[in-house]
PDB file of N, CA and C in Angstrom:
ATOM      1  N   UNK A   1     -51.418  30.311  91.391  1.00  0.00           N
ATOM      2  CA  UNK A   1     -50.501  30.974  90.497  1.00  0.00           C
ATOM      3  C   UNK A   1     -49.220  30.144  90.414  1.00  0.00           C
ATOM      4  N   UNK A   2     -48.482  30.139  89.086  1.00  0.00           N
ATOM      5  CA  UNK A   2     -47.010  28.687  88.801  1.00  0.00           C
ATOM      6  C   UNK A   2     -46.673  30.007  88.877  1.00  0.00           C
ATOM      7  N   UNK A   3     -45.139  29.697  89.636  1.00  0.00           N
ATOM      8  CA  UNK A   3     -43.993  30.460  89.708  1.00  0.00           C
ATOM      9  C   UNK A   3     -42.818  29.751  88.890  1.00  0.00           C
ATOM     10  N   UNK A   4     -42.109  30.049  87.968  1.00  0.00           N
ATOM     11  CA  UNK A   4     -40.837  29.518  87.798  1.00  0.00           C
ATOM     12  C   UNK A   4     -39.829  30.223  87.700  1.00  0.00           C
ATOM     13  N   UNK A   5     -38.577  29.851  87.896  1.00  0.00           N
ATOM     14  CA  UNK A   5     -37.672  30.369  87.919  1.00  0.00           C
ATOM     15  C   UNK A   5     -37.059  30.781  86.235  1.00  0.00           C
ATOM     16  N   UNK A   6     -36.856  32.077  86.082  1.00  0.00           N
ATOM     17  CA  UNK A   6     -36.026  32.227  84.863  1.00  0.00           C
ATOM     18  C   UNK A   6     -34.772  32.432  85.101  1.00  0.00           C
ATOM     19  N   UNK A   7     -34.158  32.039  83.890  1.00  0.00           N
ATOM     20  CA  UNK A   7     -32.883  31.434  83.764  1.00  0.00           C
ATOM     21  C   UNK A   7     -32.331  32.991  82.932  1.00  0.00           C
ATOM     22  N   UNK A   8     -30.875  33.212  83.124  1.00  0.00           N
ATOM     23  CA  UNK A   8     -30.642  34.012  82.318  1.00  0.00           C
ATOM     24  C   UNK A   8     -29.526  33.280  80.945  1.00  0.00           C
ATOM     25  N   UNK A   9     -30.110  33.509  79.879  1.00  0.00           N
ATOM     26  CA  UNK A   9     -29.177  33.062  79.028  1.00  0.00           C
ATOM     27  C   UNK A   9     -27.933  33.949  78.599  1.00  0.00           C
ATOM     28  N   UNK A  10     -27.158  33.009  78.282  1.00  0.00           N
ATOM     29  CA  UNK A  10     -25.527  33.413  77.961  1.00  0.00           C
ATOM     30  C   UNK A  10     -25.611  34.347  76.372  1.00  0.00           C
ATOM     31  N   UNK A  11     -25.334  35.379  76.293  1.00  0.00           N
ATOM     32  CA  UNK A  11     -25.623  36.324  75.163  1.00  0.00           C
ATOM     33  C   UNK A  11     -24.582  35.413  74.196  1.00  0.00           C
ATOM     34  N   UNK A  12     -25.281  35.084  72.663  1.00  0.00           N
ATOM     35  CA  UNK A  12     -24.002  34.665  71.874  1.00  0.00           C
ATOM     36  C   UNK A  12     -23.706  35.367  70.897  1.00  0.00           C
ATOM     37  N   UNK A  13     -23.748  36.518  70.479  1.00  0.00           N
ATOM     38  CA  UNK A  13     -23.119  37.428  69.360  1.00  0.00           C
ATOM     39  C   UNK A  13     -23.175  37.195  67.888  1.00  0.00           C
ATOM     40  N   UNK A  14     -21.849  36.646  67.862  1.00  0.00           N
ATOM     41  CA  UNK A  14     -20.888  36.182  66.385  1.00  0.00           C
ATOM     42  C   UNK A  14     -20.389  35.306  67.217  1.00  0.00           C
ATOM     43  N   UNK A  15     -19.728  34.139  66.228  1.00  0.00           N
ATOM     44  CA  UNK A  15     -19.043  33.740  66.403  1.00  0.00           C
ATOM     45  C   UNK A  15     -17.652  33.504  65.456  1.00  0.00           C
ATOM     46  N   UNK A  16     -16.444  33.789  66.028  1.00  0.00           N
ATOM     47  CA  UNK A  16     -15.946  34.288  64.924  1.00  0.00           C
ATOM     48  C   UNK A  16     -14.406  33.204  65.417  1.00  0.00           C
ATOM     49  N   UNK A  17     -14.552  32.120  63.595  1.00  0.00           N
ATOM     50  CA  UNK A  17     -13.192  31.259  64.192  1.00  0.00           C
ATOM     51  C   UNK A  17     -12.400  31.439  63.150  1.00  0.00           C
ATOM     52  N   UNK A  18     -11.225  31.213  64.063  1.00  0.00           N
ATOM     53  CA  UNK A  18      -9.822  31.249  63.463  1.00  0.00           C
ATOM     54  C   UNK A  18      -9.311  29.958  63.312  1.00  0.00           C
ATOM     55  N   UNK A  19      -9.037  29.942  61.941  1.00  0.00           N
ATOM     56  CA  UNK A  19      -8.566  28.440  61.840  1.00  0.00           C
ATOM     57  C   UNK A  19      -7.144  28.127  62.581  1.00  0.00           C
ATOM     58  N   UNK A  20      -6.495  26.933  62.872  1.00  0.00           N
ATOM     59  CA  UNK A  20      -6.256  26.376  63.479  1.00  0.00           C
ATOM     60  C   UNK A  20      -4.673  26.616  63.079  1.00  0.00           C
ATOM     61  N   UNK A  21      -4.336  26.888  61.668  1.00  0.00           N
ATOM     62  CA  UNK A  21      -3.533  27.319  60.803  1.00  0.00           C
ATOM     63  C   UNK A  21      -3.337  28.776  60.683  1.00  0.00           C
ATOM     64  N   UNK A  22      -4.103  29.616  61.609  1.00  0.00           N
ATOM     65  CA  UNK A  22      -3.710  30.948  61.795  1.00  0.00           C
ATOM     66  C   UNK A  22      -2.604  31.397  61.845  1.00  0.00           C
ATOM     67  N   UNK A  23      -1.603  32.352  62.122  1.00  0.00           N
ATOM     68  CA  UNK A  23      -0.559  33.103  63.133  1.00  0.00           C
ATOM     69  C   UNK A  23      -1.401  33.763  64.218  1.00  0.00           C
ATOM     70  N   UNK A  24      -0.255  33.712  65.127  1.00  0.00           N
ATOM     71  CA  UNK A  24      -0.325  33.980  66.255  1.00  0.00           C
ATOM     72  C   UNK A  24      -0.653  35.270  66.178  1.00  0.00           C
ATOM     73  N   UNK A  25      -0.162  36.158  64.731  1.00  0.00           N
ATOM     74  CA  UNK A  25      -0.655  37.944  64.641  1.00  0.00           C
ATOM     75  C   UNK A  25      -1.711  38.144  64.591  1.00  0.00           C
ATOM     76  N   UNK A  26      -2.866  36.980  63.571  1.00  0.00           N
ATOM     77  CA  UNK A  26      -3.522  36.849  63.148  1.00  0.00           C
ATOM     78  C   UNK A  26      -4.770  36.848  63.990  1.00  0.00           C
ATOM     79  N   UNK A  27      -4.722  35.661  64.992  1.00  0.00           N
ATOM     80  CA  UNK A  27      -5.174  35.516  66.044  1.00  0.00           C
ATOM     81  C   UNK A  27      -5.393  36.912  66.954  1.00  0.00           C
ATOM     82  N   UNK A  28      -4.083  37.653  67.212  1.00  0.00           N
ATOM     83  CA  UNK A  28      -4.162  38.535  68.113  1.00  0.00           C
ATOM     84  C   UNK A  28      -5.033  40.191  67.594  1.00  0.00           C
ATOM     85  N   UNK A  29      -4.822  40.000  66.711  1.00  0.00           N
ATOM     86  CA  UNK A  29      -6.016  40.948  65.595  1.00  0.00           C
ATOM     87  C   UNK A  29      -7.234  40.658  65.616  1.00  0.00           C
ATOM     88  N   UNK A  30      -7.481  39.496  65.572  1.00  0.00           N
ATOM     89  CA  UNK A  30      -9.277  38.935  65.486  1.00  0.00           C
ATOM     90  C   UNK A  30      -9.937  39.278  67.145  1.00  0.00           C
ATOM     91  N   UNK A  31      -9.102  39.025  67.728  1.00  0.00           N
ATOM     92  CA  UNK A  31      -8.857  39.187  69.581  1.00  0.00           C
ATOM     93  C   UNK A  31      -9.427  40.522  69.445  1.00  0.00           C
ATOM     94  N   UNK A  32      -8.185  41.484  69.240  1.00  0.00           N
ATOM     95  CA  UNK A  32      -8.430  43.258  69.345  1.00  0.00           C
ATOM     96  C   UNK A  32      -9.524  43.522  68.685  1.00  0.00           C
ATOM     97  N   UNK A  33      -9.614  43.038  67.827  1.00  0.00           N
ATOM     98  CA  UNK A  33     -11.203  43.660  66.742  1.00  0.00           C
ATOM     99  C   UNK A  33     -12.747  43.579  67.140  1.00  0.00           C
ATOM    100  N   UNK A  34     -12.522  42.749  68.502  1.00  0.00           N
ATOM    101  CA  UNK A  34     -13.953  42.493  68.969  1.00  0.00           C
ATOM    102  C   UNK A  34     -14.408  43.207  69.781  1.00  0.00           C
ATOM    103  N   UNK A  35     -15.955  43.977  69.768  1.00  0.00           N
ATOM    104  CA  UNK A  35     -15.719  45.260  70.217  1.00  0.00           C
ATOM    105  C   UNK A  35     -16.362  44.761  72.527  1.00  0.00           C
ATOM    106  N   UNK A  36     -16.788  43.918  72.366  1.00  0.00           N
ATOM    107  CA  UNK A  36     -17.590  43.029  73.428  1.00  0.00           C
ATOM    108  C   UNK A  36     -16.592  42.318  73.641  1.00  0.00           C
ATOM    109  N   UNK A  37     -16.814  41.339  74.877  1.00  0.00           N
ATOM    110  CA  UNK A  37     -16.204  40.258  75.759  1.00  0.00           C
ATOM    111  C   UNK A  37     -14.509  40.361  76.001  1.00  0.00           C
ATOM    112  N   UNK A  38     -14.157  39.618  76.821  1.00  0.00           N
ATOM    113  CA  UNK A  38     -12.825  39.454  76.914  1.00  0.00           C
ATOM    114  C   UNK A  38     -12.231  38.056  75.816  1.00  0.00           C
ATOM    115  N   UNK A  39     -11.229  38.075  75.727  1.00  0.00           N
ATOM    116  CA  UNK A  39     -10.498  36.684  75.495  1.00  0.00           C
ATOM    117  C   UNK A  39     -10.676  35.607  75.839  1.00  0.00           C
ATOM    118  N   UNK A  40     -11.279  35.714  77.148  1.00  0.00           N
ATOM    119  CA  UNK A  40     -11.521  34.085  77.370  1.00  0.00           C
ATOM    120  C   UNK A  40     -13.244  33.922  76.626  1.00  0.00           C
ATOM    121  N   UNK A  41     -14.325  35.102  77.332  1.00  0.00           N
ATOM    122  CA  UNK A  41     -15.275  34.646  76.226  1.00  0.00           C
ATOM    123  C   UNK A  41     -15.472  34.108  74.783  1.00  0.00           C
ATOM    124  N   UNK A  42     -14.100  34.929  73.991  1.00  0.00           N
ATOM    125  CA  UNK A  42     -13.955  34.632  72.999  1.00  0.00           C
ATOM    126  C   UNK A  42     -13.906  33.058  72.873  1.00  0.00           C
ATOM    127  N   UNK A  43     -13.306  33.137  73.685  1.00  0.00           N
ATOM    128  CA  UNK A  43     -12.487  31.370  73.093  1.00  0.00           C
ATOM    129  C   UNK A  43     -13.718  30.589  73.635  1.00  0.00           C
ATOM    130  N   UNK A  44     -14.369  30.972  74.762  1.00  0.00           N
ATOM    131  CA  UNK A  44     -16.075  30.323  74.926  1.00  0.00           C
ATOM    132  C   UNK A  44     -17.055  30.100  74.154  1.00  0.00           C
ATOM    133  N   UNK A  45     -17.038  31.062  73.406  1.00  0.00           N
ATOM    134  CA  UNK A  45     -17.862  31.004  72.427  1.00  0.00           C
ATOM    135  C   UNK A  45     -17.618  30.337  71.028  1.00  0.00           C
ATOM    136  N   UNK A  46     -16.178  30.527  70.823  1.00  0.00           N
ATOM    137  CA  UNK A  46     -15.739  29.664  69.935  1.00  0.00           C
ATOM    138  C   UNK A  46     -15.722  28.000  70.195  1.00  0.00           C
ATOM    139  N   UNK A  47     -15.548  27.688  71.452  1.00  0.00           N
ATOM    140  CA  UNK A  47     -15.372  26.134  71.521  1.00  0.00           C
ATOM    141  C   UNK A  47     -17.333  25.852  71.726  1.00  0.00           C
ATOM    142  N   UNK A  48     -17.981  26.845  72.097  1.00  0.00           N
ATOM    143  CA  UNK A  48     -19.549  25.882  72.301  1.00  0.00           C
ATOM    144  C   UNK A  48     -19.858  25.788  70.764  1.00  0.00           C
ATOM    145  N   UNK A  49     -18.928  26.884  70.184  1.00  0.00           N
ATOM    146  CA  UNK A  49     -19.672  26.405  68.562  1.00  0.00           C
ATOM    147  C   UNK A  49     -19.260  24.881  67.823  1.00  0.00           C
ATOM    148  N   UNK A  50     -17.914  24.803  68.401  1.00  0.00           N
ATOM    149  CA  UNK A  50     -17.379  23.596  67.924  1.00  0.00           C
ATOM    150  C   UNK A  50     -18.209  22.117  68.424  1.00  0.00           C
ATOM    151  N   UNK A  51     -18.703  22.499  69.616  1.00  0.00           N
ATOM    152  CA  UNK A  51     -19.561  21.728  70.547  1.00  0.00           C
ATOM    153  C   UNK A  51     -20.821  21.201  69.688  1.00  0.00           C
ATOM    154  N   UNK A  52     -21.304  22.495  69.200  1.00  0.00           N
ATOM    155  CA  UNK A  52     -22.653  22.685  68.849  1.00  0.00           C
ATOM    156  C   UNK A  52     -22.296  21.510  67.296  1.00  0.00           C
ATOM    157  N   UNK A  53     -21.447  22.138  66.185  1.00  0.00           N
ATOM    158  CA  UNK A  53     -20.917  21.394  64.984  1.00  0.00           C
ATOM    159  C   UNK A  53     -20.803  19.557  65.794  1.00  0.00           C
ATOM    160  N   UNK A  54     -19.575  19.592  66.657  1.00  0.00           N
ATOM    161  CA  UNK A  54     -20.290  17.832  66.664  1.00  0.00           C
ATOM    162  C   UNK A  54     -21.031  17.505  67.245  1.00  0.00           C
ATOM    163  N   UNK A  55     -21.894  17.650  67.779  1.00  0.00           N
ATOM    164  CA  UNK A  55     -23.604  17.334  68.025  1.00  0.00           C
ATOM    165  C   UNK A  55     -24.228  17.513  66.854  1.00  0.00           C
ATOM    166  N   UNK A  56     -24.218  17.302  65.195  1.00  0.00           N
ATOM    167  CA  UNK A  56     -24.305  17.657  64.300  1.00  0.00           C
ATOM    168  C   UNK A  56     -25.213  18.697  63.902  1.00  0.00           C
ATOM    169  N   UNK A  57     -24.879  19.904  64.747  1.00  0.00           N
ATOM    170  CA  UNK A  57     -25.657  21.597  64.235  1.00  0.00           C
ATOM    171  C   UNK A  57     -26.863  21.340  64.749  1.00  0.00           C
ATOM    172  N   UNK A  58     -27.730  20.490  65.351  1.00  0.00           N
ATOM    173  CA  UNK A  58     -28.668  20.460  66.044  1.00  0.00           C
ATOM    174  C   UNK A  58     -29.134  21.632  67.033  1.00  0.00           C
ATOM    175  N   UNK A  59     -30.104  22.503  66.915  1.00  0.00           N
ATOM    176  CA  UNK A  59     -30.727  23.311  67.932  1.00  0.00           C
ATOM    177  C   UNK A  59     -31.342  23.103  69.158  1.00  0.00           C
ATOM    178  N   UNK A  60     -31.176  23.717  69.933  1.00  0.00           N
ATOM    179  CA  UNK A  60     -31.748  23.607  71.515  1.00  0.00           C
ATOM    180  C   UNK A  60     -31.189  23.391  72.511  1.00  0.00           C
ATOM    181  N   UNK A  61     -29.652  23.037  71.986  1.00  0.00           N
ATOM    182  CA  UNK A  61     -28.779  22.759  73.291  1.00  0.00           C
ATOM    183  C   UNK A  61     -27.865  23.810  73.487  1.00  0.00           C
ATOM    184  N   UNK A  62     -27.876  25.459  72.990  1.00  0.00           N
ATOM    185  CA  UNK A  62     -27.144  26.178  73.181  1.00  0.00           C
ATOM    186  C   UNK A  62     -26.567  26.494  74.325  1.00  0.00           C
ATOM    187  N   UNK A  63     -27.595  26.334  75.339  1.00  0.00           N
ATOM    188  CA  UNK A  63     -26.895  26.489  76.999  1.00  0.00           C
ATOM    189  C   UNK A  63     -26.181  25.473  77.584  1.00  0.00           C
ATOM    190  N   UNK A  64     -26.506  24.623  77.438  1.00  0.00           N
ATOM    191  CA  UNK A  64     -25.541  23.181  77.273  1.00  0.00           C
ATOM    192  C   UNK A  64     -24.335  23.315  76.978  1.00  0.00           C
ATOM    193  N   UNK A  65     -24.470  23.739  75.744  1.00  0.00           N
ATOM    194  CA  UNK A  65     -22.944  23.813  74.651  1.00  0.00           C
ATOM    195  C   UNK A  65     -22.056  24.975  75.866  1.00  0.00           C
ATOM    196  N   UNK A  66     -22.922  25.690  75.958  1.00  0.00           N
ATOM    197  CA  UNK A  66     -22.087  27.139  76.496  1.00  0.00           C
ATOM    198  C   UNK A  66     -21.675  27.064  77.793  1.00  0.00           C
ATOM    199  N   UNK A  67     -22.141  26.328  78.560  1.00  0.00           N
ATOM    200  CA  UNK A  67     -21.493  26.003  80.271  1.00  0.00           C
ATOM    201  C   UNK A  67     -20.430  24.612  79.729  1.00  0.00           C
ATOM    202  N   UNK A  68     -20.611  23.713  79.133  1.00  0.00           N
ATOM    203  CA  UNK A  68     -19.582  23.046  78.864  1.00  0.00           C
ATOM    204  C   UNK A  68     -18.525  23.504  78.410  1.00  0.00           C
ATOM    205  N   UNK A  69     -18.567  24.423  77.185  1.00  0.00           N
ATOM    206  CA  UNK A  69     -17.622  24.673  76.426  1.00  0.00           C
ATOM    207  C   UNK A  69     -16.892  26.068  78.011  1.00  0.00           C
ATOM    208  N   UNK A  70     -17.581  26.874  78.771  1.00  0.00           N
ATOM    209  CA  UNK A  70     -16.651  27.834  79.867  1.00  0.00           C
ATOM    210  C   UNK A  70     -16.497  26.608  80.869  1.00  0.00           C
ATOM    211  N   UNK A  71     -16.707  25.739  81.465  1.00  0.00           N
ATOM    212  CA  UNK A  71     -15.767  24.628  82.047  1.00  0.00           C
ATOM    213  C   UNK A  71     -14.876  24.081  81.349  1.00  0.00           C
ATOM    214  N   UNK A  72     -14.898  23.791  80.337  1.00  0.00           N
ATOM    215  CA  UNK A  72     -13.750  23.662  79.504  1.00  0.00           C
ATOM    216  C   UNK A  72     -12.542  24.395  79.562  1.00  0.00           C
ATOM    217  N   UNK A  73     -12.687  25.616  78.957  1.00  0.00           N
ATOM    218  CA  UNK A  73     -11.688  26.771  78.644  1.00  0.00           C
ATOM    219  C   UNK A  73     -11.614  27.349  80.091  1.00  0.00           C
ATOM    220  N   UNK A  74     -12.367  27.610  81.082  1.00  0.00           N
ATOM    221  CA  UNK A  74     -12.219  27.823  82.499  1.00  0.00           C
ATOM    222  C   UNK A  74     -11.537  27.055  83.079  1.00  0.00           C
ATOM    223  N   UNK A  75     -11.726  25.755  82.914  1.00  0.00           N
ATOM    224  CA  UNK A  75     -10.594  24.737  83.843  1.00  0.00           C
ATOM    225  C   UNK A  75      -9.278  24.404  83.225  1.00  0.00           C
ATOM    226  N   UNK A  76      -8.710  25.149  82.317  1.00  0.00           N
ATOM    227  CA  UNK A  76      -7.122  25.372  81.485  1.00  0.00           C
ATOM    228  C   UNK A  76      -6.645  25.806  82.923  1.00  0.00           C
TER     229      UNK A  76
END
């Protein structure tokens, strides 16, 4: 009998970006409106997408994208 280990994947929702040219109100509204995760997920999920865009939108590396992009925003 193969045993392997399963992995649990990182749930990804929406992803929902604020351009860069936002306000800071703006921002803090898109924040409150989400009914899941904290703030920092937010911003996790927003940077693996950015991750994902320059790797040019290519599929299969979502877990990749998503531990890079929370070492990222985790090590601020």
């Amino acid at each position: 009998m193969i045993v392997s280990k399963v992995q649990k994947q990182p749930k990804l929702n929406k992803v929902v970006v604020v351009p860069p040219q936002a306000s800071a109100a703006k921002s803090a509204i898109v924040a409150a409106s989400e009914p899941h995760g904290s703030a920092a997920e937010r911003q996790i999920r927003e940077r693996a997408f950015e991750i994902f865009e320059k790797r040019g939108s290519k599929p299969g590396y979502d877990q990749q994208d998503w531990f890079r992009a929370e070492r990222q925003i985790l090590a601020l």
